[in-house]
Protein backbone atom coordinates (compact mmCIF):
# COMPACT_ATOMS: atom_id res chain seq x y z
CA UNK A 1 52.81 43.55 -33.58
CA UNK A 2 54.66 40.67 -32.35
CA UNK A 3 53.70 37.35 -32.81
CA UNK A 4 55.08 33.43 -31.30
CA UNK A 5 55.38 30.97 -34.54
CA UNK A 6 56.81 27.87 -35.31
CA UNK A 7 59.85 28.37 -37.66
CA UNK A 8 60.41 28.65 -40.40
CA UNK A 9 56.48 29.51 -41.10
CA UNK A 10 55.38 32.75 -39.86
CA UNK A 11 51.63 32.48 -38.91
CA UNK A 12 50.75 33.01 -35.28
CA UNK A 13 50.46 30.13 -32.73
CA UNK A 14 48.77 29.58 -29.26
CA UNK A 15 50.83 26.21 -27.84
CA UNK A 16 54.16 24.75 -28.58
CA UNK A 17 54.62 21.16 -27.38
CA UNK A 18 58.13 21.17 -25.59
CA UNK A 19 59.51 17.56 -24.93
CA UNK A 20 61.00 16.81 -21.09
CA UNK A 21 64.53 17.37 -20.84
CA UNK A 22 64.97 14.41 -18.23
CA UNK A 23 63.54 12.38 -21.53
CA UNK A 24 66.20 10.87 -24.18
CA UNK A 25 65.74 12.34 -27.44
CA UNK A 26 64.59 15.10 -28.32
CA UNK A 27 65.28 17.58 -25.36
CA UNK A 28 64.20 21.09 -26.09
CA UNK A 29 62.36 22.48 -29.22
CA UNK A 30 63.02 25.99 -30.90
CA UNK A 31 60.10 28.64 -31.27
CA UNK A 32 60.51 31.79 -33.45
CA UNK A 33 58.79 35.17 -32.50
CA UNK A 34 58.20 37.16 -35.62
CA UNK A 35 58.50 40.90 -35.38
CA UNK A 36 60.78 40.74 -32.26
CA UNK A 37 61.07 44.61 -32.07
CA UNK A 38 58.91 47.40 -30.38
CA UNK A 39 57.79 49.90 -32.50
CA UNK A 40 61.18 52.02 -31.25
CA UNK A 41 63.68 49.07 -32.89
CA UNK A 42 64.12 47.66 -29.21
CA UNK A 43 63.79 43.98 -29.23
CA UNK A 44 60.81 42.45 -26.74
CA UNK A 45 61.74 40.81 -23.70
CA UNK A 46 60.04 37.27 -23.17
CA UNK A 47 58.84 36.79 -19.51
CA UNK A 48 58.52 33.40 -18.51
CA UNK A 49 57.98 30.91 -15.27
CA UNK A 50 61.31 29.30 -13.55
CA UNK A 51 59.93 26.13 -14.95
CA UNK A 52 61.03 26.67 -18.36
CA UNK A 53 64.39 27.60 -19.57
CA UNK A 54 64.27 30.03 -22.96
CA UNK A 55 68.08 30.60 -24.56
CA UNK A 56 67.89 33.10 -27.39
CA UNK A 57 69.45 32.01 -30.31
CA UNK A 58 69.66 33.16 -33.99
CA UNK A 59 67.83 36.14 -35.89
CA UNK A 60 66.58 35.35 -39.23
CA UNK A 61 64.74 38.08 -41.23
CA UNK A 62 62.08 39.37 -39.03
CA UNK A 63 62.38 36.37 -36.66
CA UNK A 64 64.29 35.88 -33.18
CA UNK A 65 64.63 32.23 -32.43
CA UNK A 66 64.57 30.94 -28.87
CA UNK A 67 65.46 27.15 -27.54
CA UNK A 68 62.97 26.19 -25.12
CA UNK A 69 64.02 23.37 -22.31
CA UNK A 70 61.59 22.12 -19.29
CA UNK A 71 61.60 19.10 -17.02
CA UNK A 72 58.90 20.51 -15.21
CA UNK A 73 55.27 18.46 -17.05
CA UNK A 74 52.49 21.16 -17.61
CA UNK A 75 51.25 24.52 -19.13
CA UNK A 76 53.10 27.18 -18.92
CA UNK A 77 52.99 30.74 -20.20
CA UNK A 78 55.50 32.78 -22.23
CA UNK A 79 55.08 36.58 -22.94
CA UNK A 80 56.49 38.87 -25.29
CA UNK A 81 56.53 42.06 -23.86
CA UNK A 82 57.70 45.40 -24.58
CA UNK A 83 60.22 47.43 -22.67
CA UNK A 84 57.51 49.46 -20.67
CA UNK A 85 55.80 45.87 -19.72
CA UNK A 86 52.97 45.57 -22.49
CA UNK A 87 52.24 42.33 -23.52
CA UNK A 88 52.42 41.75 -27.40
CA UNK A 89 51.86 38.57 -27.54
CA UNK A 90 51.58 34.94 -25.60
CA UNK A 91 52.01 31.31 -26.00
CA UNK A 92 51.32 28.06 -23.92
CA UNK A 93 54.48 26.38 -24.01
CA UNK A 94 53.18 22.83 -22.73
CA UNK A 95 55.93 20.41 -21.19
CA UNK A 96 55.40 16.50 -22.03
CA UNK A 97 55.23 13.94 -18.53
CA UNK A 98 58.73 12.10 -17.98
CA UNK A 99 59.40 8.76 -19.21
CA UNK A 100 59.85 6.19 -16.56
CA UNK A 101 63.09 4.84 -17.42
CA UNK A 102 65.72 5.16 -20.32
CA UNK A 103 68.16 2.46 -21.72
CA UNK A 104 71.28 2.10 -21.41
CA UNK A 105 74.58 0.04 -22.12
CA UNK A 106 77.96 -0.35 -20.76
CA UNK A 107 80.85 -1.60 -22.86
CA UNK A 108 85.00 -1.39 -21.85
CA UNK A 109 85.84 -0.50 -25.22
CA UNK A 110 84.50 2.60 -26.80
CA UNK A 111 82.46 1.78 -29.93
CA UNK A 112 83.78 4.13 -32.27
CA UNK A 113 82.37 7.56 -33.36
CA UNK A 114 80.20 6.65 -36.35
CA UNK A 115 78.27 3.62 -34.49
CA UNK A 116 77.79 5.91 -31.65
CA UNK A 117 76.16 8.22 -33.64
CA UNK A 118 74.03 5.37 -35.04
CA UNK A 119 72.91 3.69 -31.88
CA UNK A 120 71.76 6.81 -30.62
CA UNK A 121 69.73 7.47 -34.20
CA UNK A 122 68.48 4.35 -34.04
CA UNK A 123 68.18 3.08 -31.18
CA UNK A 124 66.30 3.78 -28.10
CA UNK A 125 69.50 3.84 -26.02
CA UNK A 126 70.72 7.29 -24.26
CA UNK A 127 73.22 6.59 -21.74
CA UNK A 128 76.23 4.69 -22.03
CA UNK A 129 78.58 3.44 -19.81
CA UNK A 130 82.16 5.54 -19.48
CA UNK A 131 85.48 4.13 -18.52
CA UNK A 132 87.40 6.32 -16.63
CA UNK A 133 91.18 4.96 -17.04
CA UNK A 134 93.86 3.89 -16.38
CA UNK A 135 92.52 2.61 -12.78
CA UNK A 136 93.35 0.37 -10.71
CA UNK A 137 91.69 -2.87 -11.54
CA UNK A 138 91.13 -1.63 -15.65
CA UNK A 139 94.12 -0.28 -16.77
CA UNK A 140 94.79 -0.38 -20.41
CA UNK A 141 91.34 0.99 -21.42
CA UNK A 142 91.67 4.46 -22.12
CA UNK A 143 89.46 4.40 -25.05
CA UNK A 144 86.61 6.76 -23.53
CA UNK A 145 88.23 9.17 -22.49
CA UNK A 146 88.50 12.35 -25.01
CA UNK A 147 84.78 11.26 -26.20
CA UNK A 148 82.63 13.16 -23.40
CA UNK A 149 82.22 16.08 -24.88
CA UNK A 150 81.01 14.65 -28.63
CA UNK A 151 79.28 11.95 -26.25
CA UNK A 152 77.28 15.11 -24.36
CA UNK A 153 76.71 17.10 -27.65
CA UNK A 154 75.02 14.34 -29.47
CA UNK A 155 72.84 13.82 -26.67
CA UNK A 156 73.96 11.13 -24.76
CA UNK A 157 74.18 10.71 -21.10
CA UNK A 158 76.83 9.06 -19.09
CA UNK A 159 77.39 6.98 -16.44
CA UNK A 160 81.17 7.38 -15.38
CA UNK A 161 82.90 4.33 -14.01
CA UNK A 162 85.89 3.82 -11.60
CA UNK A 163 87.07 0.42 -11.74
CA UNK A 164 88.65 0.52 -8.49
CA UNK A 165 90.58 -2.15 -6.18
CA UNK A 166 89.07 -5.66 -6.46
CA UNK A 167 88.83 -8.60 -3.65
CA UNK A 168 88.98 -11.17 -6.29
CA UNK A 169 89.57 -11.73 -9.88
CA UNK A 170 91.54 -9.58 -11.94
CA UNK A 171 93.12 -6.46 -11.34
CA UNK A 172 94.70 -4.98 -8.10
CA UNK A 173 93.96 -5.94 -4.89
CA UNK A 174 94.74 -3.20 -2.16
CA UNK A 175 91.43 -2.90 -0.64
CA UNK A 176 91.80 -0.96 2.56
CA UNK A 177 90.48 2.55 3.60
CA UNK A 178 93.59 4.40 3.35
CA UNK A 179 93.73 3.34 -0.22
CA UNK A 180 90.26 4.04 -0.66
CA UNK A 181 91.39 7.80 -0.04
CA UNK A 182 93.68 7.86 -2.43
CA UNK A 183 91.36 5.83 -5.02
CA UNK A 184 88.57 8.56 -4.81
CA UNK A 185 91.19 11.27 -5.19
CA UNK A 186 92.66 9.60 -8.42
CA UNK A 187 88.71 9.12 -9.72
CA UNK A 188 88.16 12.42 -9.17
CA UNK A 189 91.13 13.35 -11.15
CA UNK A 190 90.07 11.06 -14.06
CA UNK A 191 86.52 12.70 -13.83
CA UNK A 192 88.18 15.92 -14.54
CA UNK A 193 90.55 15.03 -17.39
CA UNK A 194 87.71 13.77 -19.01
CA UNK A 195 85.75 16.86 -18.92
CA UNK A 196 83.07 15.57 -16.39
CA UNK A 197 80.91 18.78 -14.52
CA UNK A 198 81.76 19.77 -11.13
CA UNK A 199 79.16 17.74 -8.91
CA UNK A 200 78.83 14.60 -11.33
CA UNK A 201 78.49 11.10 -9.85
CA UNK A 202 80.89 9.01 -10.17
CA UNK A 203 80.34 5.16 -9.80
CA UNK A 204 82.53 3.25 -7.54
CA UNK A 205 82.93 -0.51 -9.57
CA UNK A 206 82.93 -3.22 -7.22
CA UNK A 207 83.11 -6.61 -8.95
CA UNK A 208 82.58 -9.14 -6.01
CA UNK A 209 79.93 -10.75 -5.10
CA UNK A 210 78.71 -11.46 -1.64
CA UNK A 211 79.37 -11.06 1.15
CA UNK A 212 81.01 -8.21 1.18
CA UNK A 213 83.89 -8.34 3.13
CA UNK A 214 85.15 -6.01 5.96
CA UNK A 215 87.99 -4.71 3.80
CA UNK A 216 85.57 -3.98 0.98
CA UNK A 217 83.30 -2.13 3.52
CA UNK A 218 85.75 -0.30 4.48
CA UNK A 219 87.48 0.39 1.40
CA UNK A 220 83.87 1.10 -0.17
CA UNK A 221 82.62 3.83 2.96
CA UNK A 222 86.44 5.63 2.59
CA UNK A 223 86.16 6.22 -0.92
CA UNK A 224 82.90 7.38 -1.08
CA UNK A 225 83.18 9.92 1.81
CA UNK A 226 86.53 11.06 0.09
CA UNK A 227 85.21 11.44 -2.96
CA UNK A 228 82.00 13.32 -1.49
CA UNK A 229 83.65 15.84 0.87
CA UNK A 230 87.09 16.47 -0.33
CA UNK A 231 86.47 16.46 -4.32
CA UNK A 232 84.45 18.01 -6.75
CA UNK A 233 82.49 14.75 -7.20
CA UNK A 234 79.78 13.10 -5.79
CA UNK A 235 79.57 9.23 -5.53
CA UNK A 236 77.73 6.30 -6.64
CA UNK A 237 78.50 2.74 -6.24
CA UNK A 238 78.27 -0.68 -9.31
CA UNK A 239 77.43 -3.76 -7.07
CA UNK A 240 76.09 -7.02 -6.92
CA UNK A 241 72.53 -6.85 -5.84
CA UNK A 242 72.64 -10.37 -3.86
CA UNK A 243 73.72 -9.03 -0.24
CA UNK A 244 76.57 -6.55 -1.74
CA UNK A 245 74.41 -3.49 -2.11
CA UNK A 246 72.81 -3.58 0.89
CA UNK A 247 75.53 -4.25 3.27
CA UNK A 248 77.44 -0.89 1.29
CA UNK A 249 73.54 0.92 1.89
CA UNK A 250 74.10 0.20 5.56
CA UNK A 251 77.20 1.96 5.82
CA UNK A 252 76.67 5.12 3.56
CA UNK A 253 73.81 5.25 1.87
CA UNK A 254 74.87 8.63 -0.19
CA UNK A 255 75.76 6.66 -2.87
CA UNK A 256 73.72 6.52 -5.98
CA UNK A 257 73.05 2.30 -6.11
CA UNK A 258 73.68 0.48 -9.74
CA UNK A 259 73.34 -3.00 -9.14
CA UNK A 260 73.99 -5.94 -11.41
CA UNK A 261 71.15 -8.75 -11.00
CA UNK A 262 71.28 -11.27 -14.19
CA UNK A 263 68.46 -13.52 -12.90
CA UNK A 264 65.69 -12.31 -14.82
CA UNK A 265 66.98 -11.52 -18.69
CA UNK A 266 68.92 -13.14 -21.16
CA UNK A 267 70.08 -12.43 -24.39
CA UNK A 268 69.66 -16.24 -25.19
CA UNK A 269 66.62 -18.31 -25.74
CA UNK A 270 63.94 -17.39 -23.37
CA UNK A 271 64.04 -20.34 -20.85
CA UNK A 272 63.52 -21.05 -17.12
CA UNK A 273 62.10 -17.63 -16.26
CA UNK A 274 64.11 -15.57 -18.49
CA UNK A 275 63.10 -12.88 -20.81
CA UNK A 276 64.95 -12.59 -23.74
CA UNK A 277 66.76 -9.58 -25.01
CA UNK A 278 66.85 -9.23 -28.63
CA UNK A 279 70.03 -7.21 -30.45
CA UNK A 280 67.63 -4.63 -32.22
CA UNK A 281 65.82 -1.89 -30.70
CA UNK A 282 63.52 -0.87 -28.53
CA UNK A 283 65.57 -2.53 -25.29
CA UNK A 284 63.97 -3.55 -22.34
CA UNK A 285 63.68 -0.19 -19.58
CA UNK A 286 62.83 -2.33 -16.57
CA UNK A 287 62.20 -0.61 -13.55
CA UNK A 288 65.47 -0.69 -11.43
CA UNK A 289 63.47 -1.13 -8.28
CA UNK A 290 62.30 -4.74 -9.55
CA UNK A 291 66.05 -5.63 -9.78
CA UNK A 292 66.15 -7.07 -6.16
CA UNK A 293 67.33 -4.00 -4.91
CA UNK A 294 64.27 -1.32 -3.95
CA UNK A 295 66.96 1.48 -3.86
CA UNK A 296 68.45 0.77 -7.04
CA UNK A 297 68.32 3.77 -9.53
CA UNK A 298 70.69 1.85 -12.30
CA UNK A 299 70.43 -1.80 -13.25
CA UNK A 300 72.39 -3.80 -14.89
CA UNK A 301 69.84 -6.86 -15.70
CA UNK A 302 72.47 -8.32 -18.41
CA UNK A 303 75.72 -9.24 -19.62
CA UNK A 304 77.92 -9.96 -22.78
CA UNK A 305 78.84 -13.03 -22.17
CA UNK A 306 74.80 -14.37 -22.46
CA UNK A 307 75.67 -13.50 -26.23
CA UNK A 308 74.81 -9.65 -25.72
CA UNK A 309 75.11 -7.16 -28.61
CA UNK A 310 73.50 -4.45 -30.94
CA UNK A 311 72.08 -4.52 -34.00
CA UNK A 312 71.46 -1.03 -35.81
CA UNK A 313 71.66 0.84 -38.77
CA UNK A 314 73.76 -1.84 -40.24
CA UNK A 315 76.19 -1.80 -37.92
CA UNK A 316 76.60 -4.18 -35.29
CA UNK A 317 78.26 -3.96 -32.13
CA UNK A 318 79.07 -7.21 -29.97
CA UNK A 319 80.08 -7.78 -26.45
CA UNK A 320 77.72 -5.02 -24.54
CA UNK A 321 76.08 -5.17 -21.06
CA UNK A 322 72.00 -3.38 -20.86
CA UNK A 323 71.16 -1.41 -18.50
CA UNK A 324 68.48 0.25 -17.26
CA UNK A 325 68.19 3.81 -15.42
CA UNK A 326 65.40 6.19 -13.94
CA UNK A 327 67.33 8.93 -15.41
CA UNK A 328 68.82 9.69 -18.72
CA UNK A 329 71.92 11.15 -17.55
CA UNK A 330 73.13 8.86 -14.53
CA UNK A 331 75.93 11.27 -13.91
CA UNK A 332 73.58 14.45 -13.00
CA UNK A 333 73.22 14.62 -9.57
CA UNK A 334 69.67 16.87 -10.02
CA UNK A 335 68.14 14.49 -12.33
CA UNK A 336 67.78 11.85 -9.09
């Protein structure tokens, strides 16, 4: 007979604690079933709940391996049953609650390979900024770009950006709704090069602060209606929280809001008010909500040039903005 066990030892089990996907690290755990065959050499079928996602994987010996996935928190039952529907054996598989919210960091140039690997050892970040380039206000850095996929298979989640035309400052400056057409179209087209999924959000990087002006209203509600009905993408929206994010809410609030509000931290000495951030890990997961904006689900609370950087394994990596998300992934539209 058939038994659930926790591999590579043998001995039956009763539970297996699976972590919640929508949690950084880890997000799935493998469970073995020893004796996977009937006692005609066909192998057992294992009936489960929608809640939990079971991917068969290796054999080894007498073993089948599945990976087990949930975000669904509670208790739920696995089978192992035979082809006529007699149950050999069963297991609790019981999903852990969700964290509240994961930390992040947004940088223009890509780290390198090797310190991404560390920061996400070491660190309690899992979601990183992503550049998508060249754009129209950020040009030259393309660095990002061929480093989803080893991004996605170590774990990380993303948070693509579209640096796109700018009111002030740097960068160019053609902010009308026509171009905001053609903005979301070339975003989308970035999004694909770089090997985003159909239906990922795509943030909209608006650098000004308030008001916002009728041009970048308009430019703002074009691209982001663009972008959600004639591409494969869905939208989200960087702003300043001060005024900016809720004048864009009023207009289209389909966006997913990531606001910048540097009021409250500081990677400096803690003074008038501020908390400070220090360069090693764990970094601050503040609610999003609390960042001035109540429909904020990113936020931004500070930047590099308050002295900003990371400190891990080692390695150090300078010049970095922290964020804060209620999801892991920022570009997975089901995770909201």
């Amino acid at each position: 007979m058939a038994n659930f066990c926790n591999y590579p030892r043998t001995e039956k089990i009763s539970e297996i604690a699976v972590p919640n996907s929508l949690n950084a690290k880890p997000t799935s755990v493998t469970i073995g079933l020893n004796g996977y065959k009937d006692f005609d050499g066909n192998p057992l079928e294992i009936l489960h709940p929608p809640y939990v996602s079971v991917r068969k994987g290796d054999v080894i010996g007498d073993v089948q391996l599945y990976e087990l996935s949930s975000f669904h928190p509670g208790r739920w039952v696995l089978e192992a049953r035979t082809q006529a529907g007699i149950t050999w054996d069963r297991v609790d598989a019981v999903v852990d609650d969700r964290e509240s919210f994961f930390a992040g960091f947004d940088r223009l140039d890509y780290p390198g390979d090797s310190l991404m690997k560390t920061l996400f050892d070491k660190t309690n970040l899992c979601w990183c900024g992503f550049y998508l380039a060249p754009a129209p206000s950020q040009g030259k850095g393309t660095s990002w770009m061929s480093k989803k996929s080893y991004l996605q298979q170590m774990g990380w989640g993303m948070a693509p950006i579209y640096v796109g035309q700018q009111t002030v400052g740097a960068g160019s400056h053609n902010v009308t709704a026509a171009q905001g057409k053609i903005d979301a179209q070339g975003a989308a087209k970035l999004a694909a090069a770089a090997g985003f999924d159909t239906g990922s959000i795509v943030f909209l990087d608006i650098e000004s602060g308030p008001p916002a002006t009728p041009a970048t209203l308009a430019y703002y509600d074009a691209w982001a209606s663009e972008l959600e009905d004639h591409t494969n993408y869905s939208p989200g929206v960087y702003c300043s929280f001060s005024g900016v994010a809720q004048s864009l809410y009023n207009l289209n609030s389909k966006p997913v809001f990531w606001v910048f509000s540097v009021n409250q931290y500081t990677c400096g000495p803690a003074k008038g008010g501020y908390q400070s951030v220090n360069k090693t890990s764990p970094f601050p997961t503040p609610d999003p909500a609390q960042s001035g904006v109540s429909f904020a689900k990113l936020w931004q609370y500070v930047q590099a040039p308050s002295g900003c950087g990371i400190n891990a394994g080692g390695h150090s990596v300078p010049s970095v903005d922290f964020d804060s998300s209620t999801v892991q992934d920022p570009s997975n539209p089901l995770f909201y």
